[in-house]
C-alpha atoms as a PDB file:
ATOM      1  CA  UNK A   1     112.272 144.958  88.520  1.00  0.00           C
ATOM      2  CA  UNK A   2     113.092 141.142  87.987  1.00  0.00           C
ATOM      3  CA  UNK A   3     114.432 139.887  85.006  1.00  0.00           C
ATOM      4  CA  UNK A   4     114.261 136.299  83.645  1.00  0.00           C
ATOM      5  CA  UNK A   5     117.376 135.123  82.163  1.00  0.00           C
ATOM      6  CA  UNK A   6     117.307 131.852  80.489  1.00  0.00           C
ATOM      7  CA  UNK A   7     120.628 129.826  79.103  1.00  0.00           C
ATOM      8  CA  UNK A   8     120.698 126.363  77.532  1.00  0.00           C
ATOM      9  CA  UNK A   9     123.949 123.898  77.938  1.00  0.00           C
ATOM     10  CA  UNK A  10     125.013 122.165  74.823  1.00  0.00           C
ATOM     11  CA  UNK A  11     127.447 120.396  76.658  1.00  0.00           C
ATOM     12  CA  UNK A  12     127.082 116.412  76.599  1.00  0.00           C
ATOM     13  CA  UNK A  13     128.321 115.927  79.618  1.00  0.00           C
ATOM     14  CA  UNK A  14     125.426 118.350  81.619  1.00  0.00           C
ATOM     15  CA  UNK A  15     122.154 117.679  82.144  1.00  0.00           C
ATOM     16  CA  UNK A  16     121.008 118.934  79.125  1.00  0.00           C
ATOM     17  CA  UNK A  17     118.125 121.366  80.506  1.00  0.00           C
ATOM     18  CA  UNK A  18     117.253 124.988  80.949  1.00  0.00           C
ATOM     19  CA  UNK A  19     118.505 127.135  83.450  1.00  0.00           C
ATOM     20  CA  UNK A  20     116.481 129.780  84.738  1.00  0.00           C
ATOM     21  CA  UNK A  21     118.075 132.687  86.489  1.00  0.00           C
ATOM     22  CA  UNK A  22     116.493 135.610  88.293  1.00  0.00           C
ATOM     23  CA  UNK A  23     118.037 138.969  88.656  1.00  0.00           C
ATOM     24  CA  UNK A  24     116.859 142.034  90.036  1.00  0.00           C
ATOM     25  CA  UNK A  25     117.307 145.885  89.060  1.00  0.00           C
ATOM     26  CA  UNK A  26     116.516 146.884  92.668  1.00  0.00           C
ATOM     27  CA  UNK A  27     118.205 146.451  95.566  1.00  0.00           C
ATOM     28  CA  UNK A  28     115.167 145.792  97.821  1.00  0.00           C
ATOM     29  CA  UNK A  29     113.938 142.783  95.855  1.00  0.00           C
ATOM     30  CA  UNK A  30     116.846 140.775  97.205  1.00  0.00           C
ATOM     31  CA  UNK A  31     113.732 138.664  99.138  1.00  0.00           C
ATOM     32  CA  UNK A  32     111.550 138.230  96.697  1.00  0.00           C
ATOM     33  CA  UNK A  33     114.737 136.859  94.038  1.00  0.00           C
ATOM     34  CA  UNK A  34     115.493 134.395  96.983  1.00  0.00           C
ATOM     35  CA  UNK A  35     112.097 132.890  97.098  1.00  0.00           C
ATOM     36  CA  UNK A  36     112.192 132.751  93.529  1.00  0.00           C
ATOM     37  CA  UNK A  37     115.249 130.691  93.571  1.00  0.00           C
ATOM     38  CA  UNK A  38     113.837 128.398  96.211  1.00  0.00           C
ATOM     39  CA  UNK A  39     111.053 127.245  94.229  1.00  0.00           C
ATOM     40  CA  UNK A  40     113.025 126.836  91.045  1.00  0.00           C
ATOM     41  CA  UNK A  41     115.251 124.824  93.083  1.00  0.00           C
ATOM     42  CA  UNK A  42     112.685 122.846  94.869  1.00  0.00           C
ATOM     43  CA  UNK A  43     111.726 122.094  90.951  1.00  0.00           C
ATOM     44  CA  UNK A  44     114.907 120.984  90.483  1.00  0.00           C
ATOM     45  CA  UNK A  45     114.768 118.983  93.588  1.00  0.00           C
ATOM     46  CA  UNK A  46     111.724 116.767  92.067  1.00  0.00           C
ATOM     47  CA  UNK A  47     112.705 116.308  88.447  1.00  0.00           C
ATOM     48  CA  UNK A  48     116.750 114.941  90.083  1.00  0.00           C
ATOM     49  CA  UNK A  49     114.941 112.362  92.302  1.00  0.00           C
ATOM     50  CA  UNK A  50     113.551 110.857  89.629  1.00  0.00           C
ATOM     51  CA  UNK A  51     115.583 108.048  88.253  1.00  0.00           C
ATOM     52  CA  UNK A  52     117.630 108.848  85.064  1.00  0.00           C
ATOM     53  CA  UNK A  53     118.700 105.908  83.269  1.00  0.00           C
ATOM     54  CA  UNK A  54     115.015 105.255  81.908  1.00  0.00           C
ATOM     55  CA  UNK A  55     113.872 108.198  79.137  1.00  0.00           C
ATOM     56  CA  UNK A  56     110.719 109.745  80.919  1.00  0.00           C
ATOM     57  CA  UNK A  57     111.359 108.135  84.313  1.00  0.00           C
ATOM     58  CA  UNK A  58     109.035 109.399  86.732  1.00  0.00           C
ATOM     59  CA  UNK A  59     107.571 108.219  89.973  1.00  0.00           C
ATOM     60  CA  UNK A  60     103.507 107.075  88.738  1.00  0.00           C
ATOM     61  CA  UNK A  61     104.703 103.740  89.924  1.00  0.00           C
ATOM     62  CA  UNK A  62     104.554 104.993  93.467  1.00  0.00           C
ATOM     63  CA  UNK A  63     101.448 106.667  92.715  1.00  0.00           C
ATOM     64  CA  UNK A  64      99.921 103.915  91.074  1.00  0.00           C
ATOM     65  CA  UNK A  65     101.005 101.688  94.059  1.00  0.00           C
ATOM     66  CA  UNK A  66      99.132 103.583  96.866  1.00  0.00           C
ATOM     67  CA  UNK A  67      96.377 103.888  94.700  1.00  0.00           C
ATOM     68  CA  UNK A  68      95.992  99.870  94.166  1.00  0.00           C
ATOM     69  CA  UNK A  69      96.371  99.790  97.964  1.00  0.00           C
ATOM     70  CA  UNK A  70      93.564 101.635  98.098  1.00  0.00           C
ATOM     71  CA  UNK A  71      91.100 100.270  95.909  1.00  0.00           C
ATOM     72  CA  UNK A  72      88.852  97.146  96.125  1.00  0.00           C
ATOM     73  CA  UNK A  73      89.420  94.426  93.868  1.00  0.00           C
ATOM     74  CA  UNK A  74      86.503  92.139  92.398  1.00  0.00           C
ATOM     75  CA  UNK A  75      87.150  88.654  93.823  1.00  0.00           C
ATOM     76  CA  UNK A  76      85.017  85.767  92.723  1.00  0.00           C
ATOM     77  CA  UNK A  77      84.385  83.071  95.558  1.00  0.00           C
ATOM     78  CA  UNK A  78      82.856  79.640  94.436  1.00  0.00           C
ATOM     79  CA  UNK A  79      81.004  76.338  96.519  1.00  0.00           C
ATOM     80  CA  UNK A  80      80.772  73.384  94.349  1.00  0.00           C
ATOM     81  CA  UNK A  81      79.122  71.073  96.310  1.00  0.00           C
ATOM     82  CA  UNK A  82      80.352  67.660  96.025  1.00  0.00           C
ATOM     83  CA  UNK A  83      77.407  65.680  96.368  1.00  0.00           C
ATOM     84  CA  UNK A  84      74.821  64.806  94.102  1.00  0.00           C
ATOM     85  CA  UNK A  85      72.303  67.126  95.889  1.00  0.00           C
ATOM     86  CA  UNK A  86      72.937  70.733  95.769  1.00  0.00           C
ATOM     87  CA  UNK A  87      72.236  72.718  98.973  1.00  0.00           C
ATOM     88  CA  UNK A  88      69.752  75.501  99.676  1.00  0.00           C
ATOM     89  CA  UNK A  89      71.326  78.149 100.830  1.00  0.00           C
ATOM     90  CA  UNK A  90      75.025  78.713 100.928  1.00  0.00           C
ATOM     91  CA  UNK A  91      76.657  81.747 102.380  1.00  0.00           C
ATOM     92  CA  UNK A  92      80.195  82.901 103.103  1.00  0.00           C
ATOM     93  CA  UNK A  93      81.779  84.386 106.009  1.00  0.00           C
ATOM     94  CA  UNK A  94      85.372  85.967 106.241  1.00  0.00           C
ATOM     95  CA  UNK A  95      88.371  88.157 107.609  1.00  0.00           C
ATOM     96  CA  UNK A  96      87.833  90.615 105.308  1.00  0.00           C
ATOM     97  CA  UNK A  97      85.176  91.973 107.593  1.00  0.00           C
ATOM     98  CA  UNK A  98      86.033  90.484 110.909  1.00  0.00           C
ATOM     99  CA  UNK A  99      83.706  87.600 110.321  1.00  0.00           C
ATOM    100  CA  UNK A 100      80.813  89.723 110.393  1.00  0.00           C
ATOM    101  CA  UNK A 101      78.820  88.851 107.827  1.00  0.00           C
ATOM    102  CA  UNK A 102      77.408  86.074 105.958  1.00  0.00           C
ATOM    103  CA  UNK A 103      76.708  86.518 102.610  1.00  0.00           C
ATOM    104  CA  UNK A 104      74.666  84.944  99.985  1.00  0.00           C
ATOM    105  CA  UNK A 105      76.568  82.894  97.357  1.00  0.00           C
ATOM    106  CA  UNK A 106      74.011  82.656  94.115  1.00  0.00           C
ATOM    107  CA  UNK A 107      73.531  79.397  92.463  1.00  0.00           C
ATOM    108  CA  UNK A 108      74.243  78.906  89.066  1.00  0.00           C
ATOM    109  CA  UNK A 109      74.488  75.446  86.895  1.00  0.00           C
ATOM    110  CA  UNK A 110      77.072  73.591  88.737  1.00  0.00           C
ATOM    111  CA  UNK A 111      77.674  75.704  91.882  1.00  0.00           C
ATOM    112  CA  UNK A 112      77.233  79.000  94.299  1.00  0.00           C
ATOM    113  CA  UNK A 113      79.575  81.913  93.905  1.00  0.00           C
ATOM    114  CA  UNK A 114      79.548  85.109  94.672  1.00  0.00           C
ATOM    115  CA  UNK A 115      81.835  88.606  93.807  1.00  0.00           C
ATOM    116  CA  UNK A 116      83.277  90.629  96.860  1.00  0.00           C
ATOM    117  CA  UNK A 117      85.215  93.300  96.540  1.00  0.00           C
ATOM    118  CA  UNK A 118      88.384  93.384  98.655  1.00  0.00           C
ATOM    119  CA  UNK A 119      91.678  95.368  99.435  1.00  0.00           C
ATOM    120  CA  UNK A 120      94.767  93.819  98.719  1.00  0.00           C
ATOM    121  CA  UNK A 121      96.186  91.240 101.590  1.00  0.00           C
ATOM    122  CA  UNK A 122      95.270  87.886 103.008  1.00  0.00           C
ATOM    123  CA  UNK A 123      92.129  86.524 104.153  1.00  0.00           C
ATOM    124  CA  UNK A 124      90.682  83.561 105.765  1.00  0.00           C
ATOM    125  CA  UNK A 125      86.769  82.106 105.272  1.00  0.00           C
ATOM    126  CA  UNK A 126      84.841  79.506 105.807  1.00  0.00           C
ATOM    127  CA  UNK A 127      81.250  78.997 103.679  1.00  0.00           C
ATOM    128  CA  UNK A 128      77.697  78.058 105.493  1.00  0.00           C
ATOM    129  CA  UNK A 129      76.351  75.951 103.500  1.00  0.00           C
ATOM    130  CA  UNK A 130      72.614  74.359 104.955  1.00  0.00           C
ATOM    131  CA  UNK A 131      73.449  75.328 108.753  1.00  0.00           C
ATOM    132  CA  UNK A 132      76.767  73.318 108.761  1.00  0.00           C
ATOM    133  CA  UNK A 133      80.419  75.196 108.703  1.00  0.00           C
ATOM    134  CA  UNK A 134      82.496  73.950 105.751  1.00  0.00           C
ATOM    135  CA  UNK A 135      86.068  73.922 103.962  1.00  0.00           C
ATOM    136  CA  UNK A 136      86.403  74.017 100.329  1.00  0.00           C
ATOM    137  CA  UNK A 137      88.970  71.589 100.016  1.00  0.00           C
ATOM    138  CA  UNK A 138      89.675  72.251  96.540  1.00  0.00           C
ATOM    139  CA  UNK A 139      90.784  76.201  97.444  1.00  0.00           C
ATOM    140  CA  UNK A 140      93.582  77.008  99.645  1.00  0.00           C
ATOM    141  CA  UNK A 141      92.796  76.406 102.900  1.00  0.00           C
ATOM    142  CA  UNK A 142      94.690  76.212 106.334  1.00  0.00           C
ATOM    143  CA  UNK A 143      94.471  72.472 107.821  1.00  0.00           C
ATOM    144  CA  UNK A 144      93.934  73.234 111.473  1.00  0.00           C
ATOM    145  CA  UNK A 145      91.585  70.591 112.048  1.00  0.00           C
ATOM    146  CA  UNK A 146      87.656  71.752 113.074  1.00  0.00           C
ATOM    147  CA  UNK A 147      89.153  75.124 112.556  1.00  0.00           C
ATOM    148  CA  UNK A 148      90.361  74.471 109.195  1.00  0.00           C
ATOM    149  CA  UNK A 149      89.579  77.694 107.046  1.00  0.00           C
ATOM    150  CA  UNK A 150      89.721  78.740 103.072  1.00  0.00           C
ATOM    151  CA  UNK A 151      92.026  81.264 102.501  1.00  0.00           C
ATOM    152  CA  UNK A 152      93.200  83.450  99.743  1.00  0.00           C
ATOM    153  CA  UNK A 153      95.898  86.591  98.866  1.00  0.00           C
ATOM    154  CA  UNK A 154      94.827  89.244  96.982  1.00  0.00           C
ATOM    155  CA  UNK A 155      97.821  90.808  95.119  1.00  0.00           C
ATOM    156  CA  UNK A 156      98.482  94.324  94.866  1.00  0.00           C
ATOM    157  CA  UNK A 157     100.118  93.618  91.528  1.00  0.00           C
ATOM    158  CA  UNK A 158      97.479  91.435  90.308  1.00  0.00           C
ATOM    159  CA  UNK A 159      95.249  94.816  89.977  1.00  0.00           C
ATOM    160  CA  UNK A 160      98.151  97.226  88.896  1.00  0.00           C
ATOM    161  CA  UNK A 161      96.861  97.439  85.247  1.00  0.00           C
ATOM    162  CA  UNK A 162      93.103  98.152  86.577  1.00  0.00           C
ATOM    163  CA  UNK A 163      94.511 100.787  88.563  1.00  0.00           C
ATOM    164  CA  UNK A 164      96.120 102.422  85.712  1.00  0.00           C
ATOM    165  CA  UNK A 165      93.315 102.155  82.958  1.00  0.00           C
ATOM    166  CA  UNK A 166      91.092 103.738  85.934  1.00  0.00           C
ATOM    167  CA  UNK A 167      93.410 106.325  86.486  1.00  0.00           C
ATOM    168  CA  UNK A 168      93.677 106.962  82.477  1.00  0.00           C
ATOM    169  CA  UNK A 169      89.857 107.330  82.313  1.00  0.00           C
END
């Protein structure tokens, strides 16, 4: 028969938790005490990693990290065209999907823009705007010449409070 036996420190200078010991009756339950133990003390294990000079420390940081890593982030791209006659048709073209794709920017008052939704990290793009391949010179781009390209970072801690109100709902 196994026994629990708990005790309680008042002492200010230990950690200032319950202690659970397990003791046995029998003398053939000497295996099934140990694995007790082991668990308790891979418990243990956990809750002493976690950093103790915050109150509540725990590790949802990490968790929350390689969740943001995960997800896709709404990203609004935008063509103003800087003449006085707005194109027809104006697509974009990226890293983000090996330059695969062109997709439809939408025209609205002033300009074409569109939402993708993309992973944290750094991308390169270039817009198609009327047949011709074009820089936005008023976004970041790399000047390389003809192969001059718009690019842009998405930040993995740009998105760490969606990540957490997602994880809350």
């Amino acid at each position: 028969m196994l026994r629990r036996v708990f005790s309680h420190s008042d002492s200010a200078n230990e950690d200032d938790s319950a202690v659970e010991e397990l003791r046995s009756d029998s003398p053939n339950s000497t295996q099934e005490v140990q694995d007790d133990i082991e668990v308790i003390t891979e418990e243990e294990k956990k809750t002493s990693e976690q950093p103790k000079d915050q109150p509540g420390a725990s590790n949802s940081r990490t968790v929350v990290d390689e969740e943001v890593k995960k997800m896709k982030h709404p990203v609004v791209i935008r063509w103003h065209h800087p003449k006085h006659i707005p194109p027809h048709r104006v697509c974009v073209c990226g890293s983000w999907d090996g330059w695969d794709k062109h997709i439809r920017l939408y025209k609205s008052e002033n300009d074409f823009s569109t939402v993708l939704d993309l992973k944290p990290g750094y991308y390169e793009f270039k817009f198609y705007v009327d047949d011709e391949w074009m820089t936005n010179e008023n976004l970041p781009y790399t000047d390389v010449g003809y192969y001059s390209k718009n690019i842009i970072t998405v930040k993995e801690e740009d998105f760490e409070v969606v990540a957490e109100e997602k994880k809350e709902t």
